[in-house]
Protein backbone atom coordinates (compact mmCIF):
# COMPACT_ATOMS: atom_id res chain seq x y z
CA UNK A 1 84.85 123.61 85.19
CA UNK A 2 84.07 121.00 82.15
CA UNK A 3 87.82 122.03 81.08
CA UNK A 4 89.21 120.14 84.31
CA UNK A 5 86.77 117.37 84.15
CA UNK A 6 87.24 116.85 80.68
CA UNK A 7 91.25 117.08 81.34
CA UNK A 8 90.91 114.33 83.65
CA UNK A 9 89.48 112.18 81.58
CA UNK A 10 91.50 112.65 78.81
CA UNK A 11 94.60 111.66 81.20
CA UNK A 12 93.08 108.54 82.30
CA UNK A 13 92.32 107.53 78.32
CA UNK A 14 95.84 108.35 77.54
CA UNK A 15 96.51 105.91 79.70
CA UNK A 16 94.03 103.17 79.73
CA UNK A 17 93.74 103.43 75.86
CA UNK A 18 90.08 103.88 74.12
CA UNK A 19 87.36 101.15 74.59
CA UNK A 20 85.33 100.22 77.90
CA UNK A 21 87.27 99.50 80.99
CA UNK A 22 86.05 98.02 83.72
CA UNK A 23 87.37 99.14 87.31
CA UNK A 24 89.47 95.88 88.19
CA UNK A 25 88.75 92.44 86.13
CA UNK A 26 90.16 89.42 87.34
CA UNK A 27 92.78 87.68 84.90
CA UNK A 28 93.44 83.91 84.30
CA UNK A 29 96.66 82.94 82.68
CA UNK A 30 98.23 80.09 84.25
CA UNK A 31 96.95 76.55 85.63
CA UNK A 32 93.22 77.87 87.17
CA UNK A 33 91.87 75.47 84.11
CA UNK A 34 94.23 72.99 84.50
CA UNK A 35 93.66 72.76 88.16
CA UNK A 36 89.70 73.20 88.09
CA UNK A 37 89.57 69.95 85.59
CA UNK A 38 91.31 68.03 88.13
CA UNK A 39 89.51 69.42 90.90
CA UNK A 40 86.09 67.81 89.10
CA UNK A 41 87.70 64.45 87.58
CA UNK A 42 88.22 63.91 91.24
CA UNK A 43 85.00 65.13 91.84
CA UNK A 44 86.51 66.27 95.28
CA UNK A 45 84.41 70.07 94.63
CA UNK A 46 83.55 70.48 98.11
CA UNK A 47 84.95 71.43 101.35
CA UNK A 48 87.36 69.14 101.56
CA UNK A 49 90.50 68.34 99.02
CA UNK A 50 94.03 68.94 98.18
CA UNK A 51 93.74 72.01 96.65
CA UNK A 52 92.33 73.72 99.64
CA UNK A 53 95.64 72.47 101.78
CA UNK A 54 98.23 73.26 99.32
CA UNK A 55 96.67 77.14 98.38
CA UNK A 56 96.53 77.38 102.33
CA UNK A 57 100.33 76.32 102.84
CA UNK A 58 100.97 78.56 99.74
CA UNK A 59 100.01 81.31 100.84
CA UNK A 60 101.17 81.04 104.26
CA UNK A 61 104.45 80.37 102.50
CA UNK A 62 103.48 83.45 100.33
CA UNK A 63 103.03 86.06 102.98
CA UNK A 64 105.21 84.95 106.14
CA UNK A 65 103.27 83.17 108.13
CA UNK A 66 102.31 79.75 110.49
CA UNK A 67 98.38 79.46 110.17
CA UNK A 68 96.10 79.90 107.25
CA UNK A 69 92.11 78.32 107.49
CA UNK A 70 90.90 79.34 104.10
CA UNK A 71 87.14 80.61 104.19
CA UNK A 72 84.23 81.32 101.55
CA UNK A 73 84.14 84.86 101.96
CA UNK A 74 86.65 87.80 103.33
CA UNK A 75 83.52 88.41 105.51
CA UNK A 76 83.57 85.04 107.15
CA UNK A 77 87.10 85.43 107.36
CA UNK A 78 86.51 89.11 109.66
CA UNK A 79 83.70 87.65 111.40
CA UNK A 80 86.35 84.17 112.50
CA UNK A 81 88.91 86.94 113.12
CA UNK A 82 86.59 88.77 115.83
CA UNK A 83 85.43 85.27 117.56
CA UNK A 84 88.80 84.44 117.80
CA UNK A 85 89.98 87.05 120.23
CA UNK A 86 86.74 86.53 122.05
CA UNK A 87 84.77 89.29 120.80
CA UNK A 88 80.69 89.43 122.51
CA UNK A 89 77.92 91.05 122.26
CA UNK A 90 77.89 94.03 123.92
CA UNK A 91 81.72 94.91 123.54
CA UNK A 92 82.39 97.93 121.64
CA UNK A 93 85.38 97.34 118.54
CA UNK A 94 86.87 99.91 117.05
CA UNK A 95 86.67 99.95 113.36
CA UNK A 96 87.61 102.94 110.67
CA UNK A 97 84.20 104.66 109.21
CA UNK A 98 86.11 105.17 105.95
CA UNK A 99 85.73 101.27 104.65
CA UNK A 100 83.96 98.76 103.18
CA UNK A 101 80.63 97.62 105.07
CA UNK A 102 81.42 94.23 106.16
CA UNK A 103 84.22 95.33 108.35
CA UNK A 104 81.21 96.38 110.65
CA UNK A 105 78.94 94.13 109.50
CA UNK A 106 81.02 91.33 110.85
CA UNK A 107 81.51 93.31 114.06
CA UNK A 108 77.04 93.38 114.02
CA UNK A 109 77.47 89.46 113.85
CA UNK A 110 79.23 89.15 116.69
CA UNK A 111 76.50 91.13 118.49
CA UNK A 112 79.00 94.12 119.32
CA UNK A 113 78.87 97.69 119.00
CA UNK A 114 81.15 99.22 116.05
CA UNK A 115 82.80 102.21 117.64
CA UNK A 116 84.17 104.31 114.50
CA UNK A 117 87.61 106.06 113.97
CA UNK A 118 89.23 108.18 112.01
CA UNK A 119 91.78 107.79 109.33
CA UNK A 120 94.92 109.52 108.14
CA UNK A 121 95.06 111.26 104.64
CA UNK A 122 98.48 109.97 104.24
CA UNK A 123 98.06 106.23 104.66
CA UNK A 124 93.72 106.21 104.01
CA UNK A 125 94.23 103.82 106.76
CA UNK A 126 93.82 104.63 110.89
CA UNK A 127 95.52 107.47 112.46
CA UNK A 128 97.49 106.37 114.91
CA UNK A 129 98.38 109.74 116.65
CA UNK A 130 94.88 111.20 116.81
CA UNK A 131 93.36 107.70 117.63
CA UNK A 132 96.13 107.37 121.02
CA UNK A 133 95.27 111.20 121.66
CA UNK A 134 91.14 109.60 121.48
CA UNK A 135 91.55 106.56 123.55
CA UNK A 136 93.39 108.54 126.57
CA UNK A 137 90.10 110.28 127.24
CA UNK A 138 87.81 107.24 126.27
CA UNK A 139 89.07 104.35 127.89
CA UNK A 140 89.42 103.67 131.66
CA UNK A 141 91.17 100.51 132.75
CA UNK A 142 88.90 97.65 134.64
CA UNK A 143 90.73 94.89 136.14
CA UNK A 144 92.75 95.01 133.44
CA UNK A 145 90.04 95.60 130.85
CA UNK A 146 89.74 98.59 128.62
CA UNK A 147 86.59 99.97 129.13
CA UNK A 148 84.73 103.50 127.47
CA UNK A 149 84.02 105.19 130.26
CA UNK A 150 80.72 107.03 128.51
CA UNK A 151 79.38 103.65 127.75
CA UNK A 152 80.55 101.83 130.41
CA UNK A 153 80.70 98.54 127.44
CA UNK A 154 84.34 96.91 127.26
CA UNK A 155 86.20 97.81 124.16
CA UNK A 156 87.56 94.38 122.67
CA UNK A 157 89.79 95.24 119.82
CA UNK A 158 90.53 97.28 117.00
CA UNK A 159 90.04 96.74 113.47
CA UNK A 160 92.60 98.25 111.33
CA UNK A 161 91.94 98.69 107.15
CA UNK A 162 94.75 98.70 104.66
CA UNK A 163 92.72 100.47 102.77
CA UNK A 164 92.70 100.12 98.31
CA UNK A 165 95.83 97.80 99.70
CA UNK A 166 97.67 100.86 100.49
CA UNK A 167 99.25 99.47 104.15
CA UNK A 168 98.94 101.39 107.56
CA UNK A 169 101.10 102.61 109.53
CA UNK A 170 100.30 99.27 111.53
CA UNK A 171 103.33 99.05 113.41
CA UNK A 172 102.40 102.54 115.69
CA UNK A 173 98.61 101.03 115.83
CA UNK A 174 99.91 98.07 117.82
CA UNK A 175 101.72 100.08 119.70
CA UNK A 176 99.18 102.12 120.46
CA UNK A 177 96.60 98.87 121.16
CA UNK A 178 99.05 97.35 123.29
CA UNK A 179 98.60 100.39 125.87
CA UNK A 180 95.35 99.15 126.31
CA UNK A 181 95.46 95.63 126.01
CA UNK A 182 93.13 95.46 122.59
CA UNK A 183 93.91 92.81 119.97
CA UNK A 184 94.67 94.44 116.58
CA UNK A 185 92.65 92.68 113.67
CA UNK A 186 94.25 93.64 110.48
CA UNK A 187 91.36 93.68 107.82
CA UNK A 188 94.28 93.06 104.83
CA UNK A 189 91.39 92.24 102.14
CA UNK A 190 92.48 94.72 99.25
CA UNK A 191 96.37 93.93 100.50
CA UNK A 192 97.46 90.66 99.37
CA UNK A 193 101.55 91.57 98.13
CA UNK A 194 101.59 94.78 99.98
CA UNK A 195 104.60 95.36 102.84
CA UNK A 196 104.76 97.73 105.57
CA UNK A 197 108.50 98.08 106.82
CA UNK A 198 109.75 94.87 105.10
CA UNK A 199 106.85 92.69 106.77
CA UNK A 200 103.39 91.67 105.04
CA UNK A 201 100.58 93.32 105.99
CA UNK A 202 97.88 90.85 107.69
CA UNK A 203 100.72 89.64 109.68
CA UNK A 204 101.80 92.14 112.22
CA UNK A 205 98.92 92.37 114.10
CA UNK A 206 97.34 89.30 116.40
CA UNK A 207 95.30 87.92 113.37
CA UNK A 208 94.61 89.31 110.04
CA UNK A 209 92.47 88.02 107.15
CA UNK A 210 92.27 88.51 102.88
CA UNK A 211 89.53 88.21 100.58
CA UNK A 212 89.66 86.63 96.83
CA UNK A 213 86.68 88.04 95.59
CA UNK A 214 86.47 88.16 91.88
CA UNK A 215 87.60 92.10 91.64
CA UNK A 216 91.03 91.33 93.73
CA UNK A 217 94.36 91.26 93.10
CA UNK A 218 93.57 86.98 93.06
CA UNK A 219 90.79 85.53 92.73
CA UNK A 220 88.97 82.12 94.13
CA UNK A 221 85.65 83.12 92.75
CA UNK A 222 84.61 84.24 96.31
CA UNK A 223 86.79 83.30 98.98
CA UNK A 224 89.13 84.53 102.09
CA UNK A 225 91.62 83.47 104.63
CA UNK A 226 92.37 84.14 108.17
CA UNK A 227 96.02 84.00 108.82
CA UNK A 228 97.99 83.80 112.27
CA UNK A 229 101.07 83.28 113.90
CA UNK A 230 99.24 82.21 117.29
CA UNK A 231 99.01 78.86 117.18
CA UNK A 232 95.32 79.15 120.12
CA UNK A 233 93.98 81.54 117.48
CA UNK A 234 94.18 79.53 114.51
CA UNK A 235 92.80 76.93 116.47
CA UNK A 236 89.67 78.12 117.54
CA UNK A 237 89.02 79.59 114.25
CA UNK A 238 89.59 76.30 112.25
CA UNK A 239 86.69 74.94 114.69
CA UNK A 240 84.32 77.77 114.65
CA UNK A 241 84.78 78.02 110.98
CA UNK A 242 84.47 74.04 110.55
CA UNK A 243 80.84 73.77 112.36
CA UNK A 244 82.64 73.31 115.28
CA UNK A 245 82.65 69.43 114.36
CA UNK A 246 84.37 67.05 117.35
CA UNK A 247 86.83 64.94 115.72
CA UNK A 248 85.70 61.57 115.71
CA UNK A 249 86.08 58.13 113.26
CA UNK A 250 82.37 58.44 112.76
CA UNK A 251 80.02 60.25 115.55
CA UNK A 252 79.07 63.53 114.09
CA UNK A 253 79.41 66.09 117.01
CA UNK A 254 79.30 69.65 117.41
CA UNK A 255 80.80 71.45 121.12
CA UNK A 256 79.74 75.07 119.84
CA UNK A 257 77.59 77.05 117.73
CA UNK A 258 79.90 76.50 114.51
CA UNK A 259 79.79 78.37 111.20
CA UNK A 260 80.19 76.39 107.63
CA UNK A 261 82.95 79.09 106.77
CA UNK A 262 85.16 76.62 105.00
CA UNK A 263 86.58 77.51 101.36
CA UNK A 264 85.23 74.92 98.99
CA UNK A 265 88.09 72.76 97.21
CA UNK A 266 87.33 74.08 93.53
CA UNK A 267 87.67 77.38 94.84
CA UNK A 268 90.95 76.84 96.05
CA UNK A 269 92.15 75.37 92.59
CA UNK A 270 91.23 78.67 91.13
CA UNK A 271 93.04 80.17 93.99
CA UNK A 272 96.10 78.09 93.48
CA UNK A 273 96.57 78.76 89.79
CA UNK A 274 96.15 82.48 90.71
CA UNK A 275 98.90 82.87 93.60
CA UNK A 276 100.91 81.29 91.16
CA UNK A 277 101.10 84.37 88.88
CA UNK A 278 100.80 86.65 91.72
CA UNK A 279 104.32 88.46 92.03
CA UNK A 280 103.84 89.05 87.58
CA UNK A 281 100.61 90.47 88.71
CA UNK A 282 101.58 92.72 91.35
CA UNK A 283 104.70 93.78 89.08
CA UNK A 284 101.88 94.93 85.99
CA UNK A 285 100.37 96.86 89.31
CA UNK A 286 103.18 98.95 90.18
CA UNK A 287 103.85 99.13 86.38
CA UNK A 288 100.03 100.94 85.87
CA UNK A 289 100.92 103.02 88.74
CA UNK A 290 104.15 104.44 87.22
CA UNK A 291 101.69 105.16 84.12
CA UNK A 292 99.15 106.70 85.84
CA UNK A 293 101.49 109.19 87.71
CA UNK A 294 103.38 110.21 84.92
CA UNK A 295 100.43 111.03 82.88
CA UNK A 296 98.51 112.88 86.13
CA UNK A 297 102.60 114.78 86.72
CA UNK A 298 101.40 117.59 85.08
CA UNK A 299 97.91 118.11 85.52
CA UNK A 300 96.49 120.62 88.64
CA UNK A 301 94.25 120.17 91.08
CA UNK A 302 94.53 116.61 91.60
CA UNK A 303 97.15 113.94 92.14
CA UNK A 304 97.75 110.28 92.43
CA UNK A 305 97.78 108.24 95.80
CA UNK A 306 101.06 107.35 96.69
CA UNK A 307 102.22 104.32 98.86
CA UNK A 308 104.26 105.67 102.25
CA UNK A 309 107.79 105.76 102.27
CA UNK A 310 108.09 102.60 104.73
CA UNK A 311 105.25 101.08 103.01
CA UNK A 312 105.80 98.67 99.76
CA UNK A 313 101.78 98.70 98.10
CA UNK A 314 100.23 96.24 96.11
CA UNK A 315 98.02 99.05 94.56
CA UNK A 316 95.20 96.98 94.32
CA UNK A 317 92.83 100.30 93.12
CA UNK A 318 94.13 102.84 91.78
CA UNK A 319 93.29 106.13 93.54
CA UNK A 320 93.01 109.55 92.30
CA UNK A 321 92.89 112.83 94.66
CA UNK A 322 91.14 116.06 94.08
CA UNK A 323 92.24 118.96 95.75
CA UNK A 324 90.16 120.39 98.36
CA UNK A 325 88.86 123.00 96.63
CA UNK A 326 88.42 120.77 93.74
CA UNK A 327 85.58 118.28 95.70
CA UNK A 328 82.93 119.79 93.73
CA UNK A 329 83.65 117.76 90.37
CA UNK A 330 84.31 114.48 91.85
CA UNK A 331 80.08 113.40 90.87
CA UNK A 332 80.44 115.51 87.58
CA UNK A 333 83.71 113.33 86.82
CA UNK A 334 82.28 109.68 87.55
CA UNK A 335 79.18 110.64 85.85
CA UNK A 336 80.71 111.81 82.39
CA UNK A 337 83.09 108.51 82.75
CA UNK A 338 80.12 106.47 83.07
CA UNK A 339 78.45 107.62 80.02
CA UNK A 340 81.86 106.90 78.03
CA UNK A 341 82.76 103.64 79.25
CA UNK A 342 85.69 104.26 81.89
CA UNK A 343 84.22 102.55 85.18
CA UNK A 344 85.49 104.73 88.14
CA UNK A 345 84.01 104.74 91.26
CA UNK A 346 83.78 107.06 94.38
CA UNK A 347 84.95 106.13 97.98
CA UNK A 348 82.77 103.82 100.07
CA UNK A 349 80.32 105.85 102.11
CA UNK A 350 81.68 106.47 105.34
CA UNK A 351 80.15 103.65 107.11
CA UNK A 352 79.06 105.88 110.21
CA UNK A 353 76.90 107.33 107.21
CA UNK A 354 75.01 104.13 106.40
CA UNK A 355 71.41 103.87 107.65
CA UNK A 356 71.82 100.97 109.88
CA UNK A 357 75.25 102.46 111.23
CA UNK A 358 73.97 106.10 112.24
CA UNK A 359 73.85 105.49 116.19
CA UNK A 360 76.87 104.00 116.85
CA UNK A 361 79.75 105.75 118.65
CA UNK A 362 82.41 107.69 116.74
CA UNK A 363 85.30 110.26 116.99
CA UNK A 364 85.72 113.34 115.29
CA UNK A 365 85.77 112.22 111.42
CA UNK A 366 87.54 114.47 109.60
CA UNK A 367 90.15 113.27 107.31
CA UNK A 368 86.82 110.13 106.78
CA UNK A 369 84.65 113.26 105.18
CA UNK A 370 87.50 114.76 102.89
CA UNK A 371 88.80 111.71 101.87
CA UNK A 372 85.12 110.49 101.18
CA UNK A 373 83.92 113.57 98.87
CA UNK A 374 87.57 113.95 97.20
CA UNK A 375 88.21 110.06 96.18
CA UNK A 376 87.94 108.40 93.13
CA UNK A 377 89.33 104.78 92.13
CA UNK A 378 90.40 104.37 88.50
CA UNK A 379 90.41 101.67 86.18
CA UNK A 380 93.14 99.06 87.60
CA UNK A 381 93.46 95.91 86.15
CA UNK A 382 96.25 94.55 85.60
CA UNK A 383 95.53 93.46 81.94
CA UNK A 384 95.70 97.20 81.25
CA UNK A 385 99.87 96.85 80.75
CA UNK A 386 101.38 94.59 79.16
């Protein structure tokens, strides 16, 4: 047993090097300095600015799309997302158990019910099969609503994860959403620069949204972005998110309970200097990939998550597999990389799991529980290649 712990660990220092190594550290090497000093020389810090337009238009440009309203947080950006396709309390959205809290959290803000799904072991991401097989018994059509028929609560839309920025298989999701008339919200905030069949992610559904949090693949500090082809979406979001402010020379107005969701103008000058380095980023990515399955080729009992074969990753985490029968080391292995500086961590806790969570609806959760005890992200910065 310590002989296959300790032969993991040896793997990841052989590629990682010695030293401490944190789990994903942000890196600055082009204009974020540059940018910031003329960001406070104009002393323009707040929500509005230049900076906040041109990171929006550049990363629109960036991944393929007509709308971008930059926000604070990826969670603001969910919690837009859901308002947007008219998301209420008491609707039930389906979300995948096997992600990061504040997809439900922002579903709890809107006063709905997260209904939880399972994922697919080959994507970490929704299954799309076993979800279509799930809905054909759930859902009854009301005047051309979707609604469960156990709850008798309207199901509004589904939440899909592209999860450690590894990207569904989004394409059969809509597909499958369309049947039933449900908006797909693509939760893209681990998948800036990752492609699913040629197209970014975050774009193929109705509305997607990214986070810049300081451990992604860019950074603003803290920040997100909703993006959108549909011109009514955007819209509405750029209000809600805006305080829901009436445009006027001078009155100050609000039409709707508004949120102050806006990405502050220094943030975006971070942001801007970031995306500019983005594609050398994403390249040192794939290269630390490459590194990390070569060295893990040989070993047994475990492997290294691989992007699907229509699917072009950004590899935002790293993500090492144990073998089934190999589950019972996963705490043994984070705790003896702890104690010698390599910062790993284990999946999220399926959020179905969480205290506050429990009640809620859910499917069967199977590939969610193996995935959950078997998972471990490795260190995956990009600084870590040169």
């Amino acid at each position: 047993m310590t002989e296959f712990v300790d032969g993991i660990i040896e793997t990841v220092r052989s590629v990682v090097g010695s030293g401490t190594h944190a789990l994903h550290e942000p890196c600055f090497e082009g204009n974020e300095l540059k940018y910031l000093k003329r960001c406070l020389d104009t002393t323009m810090v707040s929500y509005v600015g230049p900076y906040v337009d041109e990171f929006e238009s550049e990363l629109s440009r960036f991944v393929g799309v007509d709308y971008c309203f930059s926000t604070n947080t990826g969670t603001a950006a969910l919690h837009l997302a859901l308002l947007a396709v008219d998301v209420k309390p008491e609707d039930e959205v389906l979300v995948p158990s096997f992600s990061f809290v504040a997809t439900a959290n922002s579903v709890r803000y809107c006063g709905a019910t997260p209904h939880f799904i399972d994922i697919d072991e080959c994507s970490l991401g929704v299954n799309p099969d076993k979800l279509d097989a799930y809905l054909d018994d759930l859902i009854r059509m009301e005047n051309g609503e979707a609604v469960n028929v156990f709850t008798k609560k309207p199901i509004r839309a589904i939440i899909v994860m592209h999860t450690y920025g590894h990207p569904v298989d989004i394409q059969k999701v809509v597909n499958v959403a369309t049947k039933y008339g449900l908006p797909v919200i693509e939760d893209a905030a681990e998948a800036l620069g990752s492609f699913y069949a040629g197209q970014h992610v975050g774009t193929i559904g109705q509305i997607g949204i990214f986070s810049f949090n300081g451990n992604k693949t860019i950074t603003t500090g803290g920040g997100g972005a909703v993006v959108t082809n549909n011109e009514a979406l955007f819209m509405k979001v750029k209000h809600i998110g805006s305080t829901a402010k009436v445009s006027h020379p001078f009155e100050l107005s609000h039409d709707a309970v508004g949120y102050n969701y806006r990405m502050p103008n220094v943030n975006a000058a971070i942001g801007l200097g970031q995306l500019e380095n983005l594609e050398f980023k994403l390249s040192k990515k794939r290269k630390l990939t490459e590194l990390y399955l070569n060295a893990f080729s040989e070993l047994q009992g475990v492997r290294i998550f691989r992007e699907m074969a229509n699917a072009k990753s950004n590899y935002w985490l790293q993500v090492m597999i144990l073998d089934k029968e190999n589950s019972w080391a996963r705490d043994e292995i984070l705790a003896k990389c702890q104690q010698c500086g390599l910062f790993v961590r284990p999946a999220w806790t399926p959020i179905h799991q969480l205290l506050p969570f429990k009640l809620f609806p859910r499917m069967d959760l199977d590939a969610t529980r193996v995935c959950a005890k078997s998972l471990i992200n490795l260190p995956s910065s990009p600084s870590l290649v040169t």
